[in-house]
PDB file of N, CA and C in Angstrom:
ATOM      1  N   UNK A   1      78.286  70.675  79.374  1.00  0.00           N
ATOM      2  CA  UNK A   1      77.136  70.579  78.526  1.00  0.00           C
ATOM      3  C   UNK A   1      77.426  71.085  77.118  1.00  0.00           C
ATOM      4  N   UNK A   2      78.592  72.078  77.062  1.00  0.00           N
ATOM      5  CA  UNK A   2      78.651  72.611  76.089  1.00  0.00           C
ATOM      6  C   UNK A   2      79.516  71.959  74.754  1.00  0.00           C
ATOM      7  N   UNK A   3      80.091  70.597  75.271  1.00  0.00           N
ATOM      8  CA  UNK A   3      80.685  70.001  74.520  1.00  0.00           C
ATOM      9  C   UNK A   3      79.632  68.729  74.344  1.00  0.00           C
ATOM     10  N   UNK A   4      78.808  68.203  75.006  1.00  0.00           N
ATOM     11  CA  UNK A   4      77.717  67.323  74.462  1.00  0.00           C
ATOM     12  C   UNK A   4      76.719  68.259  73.609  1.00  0.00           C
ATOM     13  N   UNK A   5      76.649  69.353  73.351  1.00  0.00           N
ATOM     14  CA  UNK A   5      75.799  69.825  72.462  1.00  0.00           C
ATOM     15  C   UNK A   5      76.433  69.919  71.152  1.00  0.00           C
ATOM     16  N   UNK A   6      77.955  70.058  71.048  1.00  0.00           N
ATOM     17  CA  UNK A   6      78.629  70.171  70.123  1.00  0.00           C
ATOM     18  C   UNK A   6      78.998  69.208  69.575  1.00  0.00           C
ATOM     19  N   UNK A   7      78.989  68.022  70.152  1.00  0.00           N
ATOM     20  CA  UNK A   7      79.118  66.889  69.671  1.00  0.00           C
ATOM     21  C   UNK A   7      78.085  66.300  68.940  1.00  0.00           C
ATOM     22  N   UNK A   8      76.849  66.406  69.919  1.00  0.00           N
ATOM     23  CA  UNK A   8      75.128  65.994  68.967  1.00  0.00           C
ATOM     24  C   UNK A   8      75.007  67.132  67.260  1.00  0.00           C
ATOM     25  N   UNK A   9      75.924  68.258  67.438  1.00  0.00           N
ATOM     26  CA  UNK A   9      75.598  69.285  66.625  1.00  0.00           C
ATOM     27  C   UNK A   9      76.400  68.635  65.320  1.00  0.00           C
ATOM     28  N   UNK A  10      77.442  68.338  65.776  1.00  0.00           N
ATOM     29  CA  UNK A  10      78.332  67.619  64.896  1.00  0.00           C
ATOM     30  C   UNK A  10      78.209  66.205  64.032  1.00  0.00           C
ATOM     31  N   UNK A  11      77.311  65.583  64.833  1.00  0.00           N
ATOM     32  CA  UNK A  11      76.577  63.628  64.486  1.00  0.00           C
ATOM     33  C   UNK A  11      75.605  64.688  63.560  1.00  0.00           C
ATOM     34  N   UNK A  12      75.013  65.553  63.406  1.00  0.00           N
ATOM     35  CA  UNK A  12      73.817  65.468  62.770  1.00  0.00           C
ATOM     36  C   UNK A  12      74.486  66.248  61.046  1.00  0.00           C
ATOM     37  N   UNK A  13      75.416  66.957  61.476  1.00  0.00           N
ATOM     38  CA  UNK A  13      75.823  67.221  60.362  1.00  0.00           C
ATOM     39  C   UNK A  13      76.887  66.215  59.359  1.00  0.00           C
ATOM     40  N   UNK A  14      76.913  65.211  59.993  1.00  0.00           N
ATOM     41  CA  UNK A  14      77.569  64.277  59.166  1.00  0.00           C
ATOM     42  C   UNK A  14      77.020  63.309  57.977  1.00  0.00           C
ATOM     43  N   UNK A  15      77.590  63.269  56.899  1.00  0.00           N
ATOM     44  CA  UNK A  15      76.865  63.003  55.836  1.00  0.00           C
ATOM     45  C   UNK A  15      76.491  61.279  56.553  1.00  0.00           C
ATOM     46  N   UNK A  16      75.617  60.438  55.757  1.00  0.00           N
ATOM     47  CA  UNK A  16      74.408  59.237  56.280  1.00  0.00           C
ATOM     48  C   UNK A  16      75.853  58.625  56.591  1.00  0.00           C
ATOM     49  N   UNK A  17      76.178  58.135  55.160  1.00  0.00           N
ATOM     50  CA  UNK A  17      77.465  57.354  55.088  1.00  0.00           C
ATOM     51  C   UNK A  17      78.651  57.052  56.327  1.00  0.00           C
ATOM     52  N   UNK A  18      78.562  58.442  56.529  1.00  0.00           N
ATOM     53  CA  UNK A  18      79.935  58.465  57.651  1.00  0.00           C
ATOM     54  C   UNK A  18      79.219  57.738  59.294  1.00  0.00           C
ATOM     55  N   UNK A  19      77.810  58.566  58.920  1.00  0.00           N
ATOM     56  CA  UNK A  19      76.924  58.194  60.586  1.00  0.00           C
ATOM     57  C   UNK A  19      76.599  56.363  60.436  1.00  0.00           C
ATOM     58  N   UNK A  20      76.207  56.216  59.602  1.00  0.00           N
ATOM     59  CA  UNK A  20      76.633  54.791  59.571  1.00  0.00           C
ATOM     60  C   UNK A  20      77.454  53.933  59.868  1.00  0.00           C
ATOM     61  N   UNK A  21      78.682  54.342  59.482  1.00  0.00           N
ATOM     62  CA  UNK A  21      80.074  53.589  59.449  1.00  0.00           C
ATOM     63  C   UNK A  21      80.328  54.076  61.193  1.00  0.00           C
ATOM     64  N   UNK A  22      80.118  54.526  61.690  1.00  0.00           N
ATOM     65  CA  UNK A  22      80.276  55.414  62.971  1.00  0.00           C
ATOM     66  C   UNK A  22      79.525  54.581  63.954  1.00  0.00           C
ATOM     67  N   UNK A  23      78.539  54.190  63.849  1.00  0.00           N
ATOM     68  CA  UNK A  23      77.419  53.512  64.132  1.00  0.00           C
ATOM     69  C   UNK A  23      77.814  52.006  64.525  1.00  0.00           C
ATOM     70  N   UNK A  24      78.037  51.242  63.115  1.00  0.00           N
ATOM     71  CA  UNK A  24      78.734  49.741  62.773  1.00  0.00           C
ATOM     72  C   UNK A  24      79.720  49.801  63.657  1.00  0.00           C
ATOM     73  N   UNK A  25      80.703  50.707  63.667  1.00  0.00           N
ATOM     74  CA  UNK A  25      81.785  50.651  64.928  1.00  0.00           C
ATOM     75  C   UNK A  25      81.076  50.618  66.177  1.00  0.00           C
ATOM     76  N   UNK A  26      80.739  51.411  66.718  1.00  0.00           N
ATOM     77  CA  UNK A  26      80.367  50.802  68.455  1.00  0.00           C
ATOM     78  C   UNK A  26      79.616  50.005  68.259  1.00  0.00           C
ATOM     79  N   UNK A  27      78.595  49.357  67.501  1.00  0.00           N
ATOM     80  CA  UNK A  27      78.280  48.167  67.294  1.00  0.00           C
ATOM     81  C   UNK A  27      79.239  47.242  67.619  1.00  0.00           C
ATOM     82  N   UNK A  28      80.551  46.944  66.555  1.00  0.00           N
ATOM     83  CA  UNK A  28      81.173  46.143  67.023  1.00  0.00           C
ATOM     84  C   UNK A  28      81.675  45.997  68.115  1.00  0.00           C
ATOM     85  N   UNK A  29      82.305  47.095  68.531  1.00  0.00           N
ATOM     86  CA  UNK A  29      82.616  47.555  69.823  1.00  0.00           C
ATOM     87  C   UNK A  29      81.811  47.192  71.134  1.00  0.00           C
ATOM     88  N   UNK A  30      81.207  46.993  70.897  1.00  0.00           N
ATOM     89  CA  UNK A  30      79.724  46.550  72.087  1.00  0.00           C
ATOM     90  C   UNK A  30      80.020  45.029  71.721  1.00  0.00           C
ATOM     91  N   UNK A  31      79.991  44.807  71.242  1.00  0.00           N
ATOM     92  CA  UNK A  31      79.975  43.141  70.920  1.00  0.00           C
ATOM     93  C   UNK A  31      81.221  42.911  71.568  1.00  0.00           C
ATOM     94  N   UNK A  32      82.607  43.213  70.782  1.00  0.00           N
ATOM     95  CA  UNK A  32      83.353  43.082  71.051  1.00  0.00           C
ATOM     96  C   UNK A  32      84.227  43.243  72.969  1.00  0.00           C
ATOM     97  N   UNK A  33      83.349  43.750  73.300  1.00  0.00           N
ATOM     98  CA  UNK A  33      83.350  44.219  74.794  1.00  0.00           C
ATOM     99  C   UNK A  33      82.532  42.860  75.717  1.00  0.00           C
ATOM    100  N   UNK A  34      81.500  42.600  74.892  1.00  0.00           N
ATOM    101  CA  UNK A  34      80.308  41.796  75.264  1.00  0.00           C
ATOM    102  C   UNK A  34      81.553  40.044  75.871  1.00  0.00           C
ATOM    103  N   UNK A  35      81.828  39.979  74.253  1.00  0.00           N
ATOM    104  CA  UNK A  35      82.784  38.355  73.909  1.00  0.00           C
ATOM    105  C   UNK A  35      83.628  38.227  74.962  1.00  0.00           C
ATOM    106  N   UNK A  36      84.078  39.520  75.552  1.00  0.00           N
ATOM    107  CA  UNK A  36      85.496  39.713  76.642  1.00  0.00           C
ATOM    108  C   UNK A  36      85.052  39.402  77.405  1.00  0.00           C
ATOM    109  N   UNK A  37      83.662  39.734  77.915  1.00  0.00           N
ATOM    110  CA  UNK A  37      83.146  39.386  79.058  1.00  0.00           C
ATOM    111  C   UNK A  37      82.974  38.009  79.294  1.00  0.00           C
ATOM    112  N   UNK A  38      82.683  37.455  78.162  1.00  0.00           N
ATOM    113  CA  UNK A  38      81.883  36.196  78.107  1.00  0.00           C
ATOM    114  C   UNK A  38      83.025  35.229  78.332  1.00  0.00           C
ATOM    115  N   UNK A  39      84.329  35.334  77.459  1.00  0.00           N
ATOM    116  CA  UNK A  39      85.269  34.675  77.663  1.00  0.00           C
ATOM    117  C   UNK A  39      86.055  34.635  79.103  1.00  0.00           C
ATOM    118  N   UNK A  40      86.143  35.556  79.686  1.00  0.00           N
ATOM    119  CA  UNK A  40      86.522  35.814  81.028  1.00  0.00           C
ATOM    120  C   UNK A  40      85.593  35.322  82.145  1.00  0.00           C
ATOM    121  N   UNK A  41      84.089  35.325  81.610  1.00  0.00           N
ATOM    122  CA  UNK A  41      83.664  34.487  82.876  1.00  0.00           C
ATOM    123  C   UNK A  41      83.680  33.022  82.532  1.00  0.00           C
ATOM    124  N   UNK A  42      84.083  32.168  81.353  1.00  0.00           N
ATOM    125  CA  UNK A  42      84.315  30.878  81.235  1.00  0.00           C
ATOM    126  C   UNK A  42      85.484  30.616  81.679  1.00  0.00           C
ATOM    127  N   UNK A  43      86.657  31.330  81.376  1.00  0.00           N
ATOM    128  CA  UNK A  43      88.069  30.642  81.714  1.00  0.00           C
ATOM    129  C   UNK A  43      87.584  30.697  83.765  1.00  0.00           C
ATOM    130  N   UNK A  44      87.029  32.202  83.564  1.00  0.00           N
ATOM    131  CA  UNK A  44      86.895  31.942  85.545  1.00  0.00           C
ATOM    132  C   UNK A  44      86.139  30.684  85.877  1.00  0.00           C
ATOM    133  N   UNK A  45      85.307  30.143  85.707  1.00  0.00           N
ATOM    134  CA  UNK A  45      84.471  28.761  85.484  1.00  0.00           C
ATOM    135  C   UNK A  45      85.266  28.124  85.456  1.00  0.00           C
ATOM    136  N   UNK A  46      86.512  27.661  84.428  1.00  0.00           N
ATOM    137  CA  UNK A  46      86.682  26.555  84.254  1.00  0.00           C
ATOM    138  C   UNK A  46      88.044  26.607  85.091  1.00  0.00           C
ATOM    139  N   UNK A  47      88.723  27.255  85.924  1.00  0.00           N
ATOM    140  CA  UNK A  47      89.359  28.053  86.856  1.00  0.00           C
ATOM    141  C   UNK A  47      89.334  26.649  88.259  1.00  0.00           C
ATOM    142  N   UNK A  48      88.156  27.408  88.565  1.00  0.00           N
ATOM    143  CA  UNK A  48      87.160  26.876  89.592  1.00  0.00           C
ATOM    144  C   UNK A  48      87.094  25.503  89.480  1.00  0.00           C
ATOM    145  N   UNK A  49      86.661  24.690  87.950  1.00  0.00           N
ATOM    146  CA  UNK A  49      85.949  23.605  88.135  1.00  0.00           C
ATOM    147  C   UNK A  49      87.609  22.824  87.652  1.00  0.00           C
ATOM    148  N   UNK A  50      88.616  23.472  87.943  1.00  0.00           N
ATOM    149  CA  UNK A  50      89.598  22.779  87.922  1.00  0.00           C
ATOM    150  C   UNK A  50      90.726  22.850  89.136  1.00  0.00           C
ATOM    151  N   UNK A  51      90.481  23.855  89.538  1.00  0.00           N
ATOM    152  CA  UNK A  51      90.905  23.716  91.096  1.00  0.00           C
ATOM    153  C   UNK A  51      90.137  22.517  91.943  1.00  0.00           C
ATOM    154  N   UNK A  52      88.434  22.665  91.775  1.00  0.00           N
ATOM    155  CA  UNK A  52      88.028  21.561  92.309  1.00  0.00           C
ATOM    156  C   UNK A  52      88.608  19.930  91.749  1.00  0.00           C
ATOM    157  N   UNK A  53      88.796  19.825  90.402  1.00  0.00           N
ATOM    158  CA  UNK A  53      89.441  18.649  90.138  1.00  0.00           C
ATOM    159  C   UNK A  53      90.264  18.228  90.762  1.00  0.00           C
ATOM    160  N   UNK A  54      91.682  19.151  91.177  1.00  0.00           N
ATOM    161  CA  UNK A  54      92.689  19.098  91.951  1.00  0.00           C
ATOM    162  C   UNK A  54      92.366  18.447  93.326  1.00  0.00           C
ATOM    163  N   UNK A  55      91.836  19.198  94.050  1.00  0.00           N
ATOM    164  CA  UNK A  55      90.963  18.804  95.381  1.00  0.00           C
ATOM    165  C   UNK A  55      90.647  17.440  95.672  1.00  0.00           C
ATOM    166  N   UNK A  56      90.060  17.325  94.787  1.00  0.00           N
ATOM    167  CA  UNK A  56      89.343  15.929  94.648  1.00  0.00           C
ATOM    168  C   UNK A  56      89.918  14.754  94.534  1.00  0.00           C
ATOM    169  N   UNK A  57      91.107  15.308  93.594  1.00  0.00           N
ATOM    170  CA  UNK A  57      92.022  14.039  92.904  1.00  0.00           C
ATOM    171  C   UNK A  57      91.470  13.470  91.364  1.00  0.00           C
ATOM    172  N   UNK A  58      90.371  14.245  90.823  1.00  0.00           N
ATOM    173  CA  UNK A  58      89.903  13.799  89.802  1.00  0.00           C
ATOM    174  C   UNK A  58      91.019  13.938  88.363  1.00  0.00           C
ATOM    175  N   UNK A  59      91.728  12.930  88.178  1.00  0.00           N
ATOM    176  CA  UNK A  59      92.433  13.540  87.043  1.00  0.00           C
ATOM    177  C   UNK A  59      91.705  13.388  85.529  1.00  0.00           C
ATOM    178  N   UNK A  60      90.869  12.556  85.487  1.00  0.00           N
ATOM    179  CA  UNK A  60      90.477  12.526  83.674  1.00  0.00           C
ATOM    180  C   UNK A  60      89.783  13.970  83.609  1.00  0.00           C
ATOM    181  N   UNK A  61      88.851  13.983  84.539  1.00  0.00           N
ATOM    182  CA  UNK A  61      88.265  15.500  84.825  1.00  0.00           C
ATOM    183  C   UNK A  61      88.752  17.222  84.280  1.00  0.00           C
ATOM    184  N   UNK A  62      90.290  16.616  85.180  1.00  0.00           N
ATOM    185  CA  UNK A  62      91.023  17.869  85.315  1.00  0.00           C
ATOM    186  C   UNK A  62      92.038  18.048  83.794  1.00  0.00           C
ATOM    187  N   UNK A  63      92.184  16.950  83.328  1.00  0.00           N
ATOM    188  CA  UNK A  63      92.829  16.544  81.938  1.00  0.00           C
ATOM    189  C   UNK A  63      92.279  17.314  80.638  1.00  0.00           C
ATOM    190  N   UNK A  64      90.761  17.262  80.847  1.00  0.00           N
ATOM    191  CA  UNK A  64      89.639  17.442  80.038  1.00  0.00           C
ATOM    192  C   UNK A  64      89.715  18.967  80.015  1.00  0.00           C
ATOM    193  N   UNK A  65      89.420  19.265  81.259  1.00  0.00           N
ATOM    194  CA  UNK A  65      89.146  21.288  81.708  1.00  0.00           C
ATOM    195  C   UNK A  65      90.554  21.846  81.538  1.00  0.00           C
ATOM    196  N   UNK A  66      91.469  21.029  81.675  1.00  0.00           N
ATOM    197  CA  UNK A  66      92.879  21.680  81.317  1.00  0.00           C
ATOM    198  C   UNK A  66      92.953  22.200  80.068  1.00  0.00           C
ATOM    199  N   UNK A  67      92.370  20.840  78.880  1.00  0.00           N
ATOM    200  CA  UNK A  67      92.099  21.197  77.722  1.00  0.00           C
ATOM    201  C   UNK A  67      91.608  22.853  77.329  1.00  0.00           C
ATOM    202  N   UNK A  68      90.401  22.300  77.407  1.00  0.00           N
ATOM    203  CA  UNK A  68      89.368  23.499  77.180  1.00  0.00           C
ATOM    204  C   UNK A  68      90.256  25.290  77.197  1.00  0.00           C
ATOM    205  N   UNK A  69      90.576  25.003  78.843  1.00  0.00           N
ATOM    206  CA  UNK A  69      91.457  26.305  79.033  1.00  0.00           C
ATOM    207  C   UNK A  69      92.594  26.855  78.400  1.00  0.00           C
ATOM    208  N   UNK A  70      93.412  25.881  77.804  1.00  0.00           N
ATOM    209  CA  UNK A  70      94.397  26.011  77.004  1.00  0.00           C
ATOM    210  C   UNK A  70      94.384  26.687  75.907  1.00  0.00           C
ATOM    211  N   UNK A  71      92.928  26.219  75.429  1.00  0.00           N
ATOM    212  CA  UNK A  71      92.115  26.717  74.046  1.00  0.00           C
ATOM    213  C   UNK A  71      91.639  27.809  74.463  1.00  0.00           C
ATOM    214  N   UNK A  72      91.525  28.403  75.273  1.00  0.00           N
ATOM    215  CA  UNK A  72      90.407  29.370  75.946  1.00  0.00           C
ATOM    216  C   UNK A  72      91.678  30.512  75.939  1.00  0.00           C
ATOM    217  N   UNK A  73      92.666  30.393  76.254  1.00  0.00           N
ATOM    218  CA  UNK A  73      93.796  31.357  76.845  1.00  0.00           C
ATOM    219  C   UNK A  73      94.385  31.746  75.489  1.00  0.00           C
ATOM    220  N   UNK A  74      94.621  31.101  74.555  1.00  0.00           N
ATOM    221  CA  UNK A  74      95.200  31.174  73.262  1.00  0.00           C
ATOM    222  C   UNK A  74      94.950  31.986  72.819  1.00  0.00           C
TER     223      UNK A  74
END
């Protein structure tokens, strides 16, 4: 506890400027965490909907999602 008090003790004494810029970072950071997610559950999607191509025998299908992923992995 005694280092979360020292830490809140510390955010408040920081001039606006710095708490700002401090701020904008895990902002991005949150986002940036967010996109990872987002990208990782599409390539897993398109994973899936290309294994099923395989299965199937669909090749224009699998041609197409091959695409995508290629771009996706880059």
């Amino acid at each position: 506890m005694k280092s979360e008090r020292s830490h809140e003790e510390g955010m408040r004494n920081l001039p606006s400027t710095q708490l700002e810029k401090l701020v904008s970072i895990e902002d991005i950071y949150a986002q940036m965490v967010l996109d990872e997610i987002l990208v990782q559950k599409l390539i897993d999607d398109l994973r899936l909907e290309i294994d099923r191509c395989l299965d199937e025998g669909d090749k224009k299908t699998f041609l197409k999602l091959s695409k995508k992923y290629r771009e996706l992995i880059r």
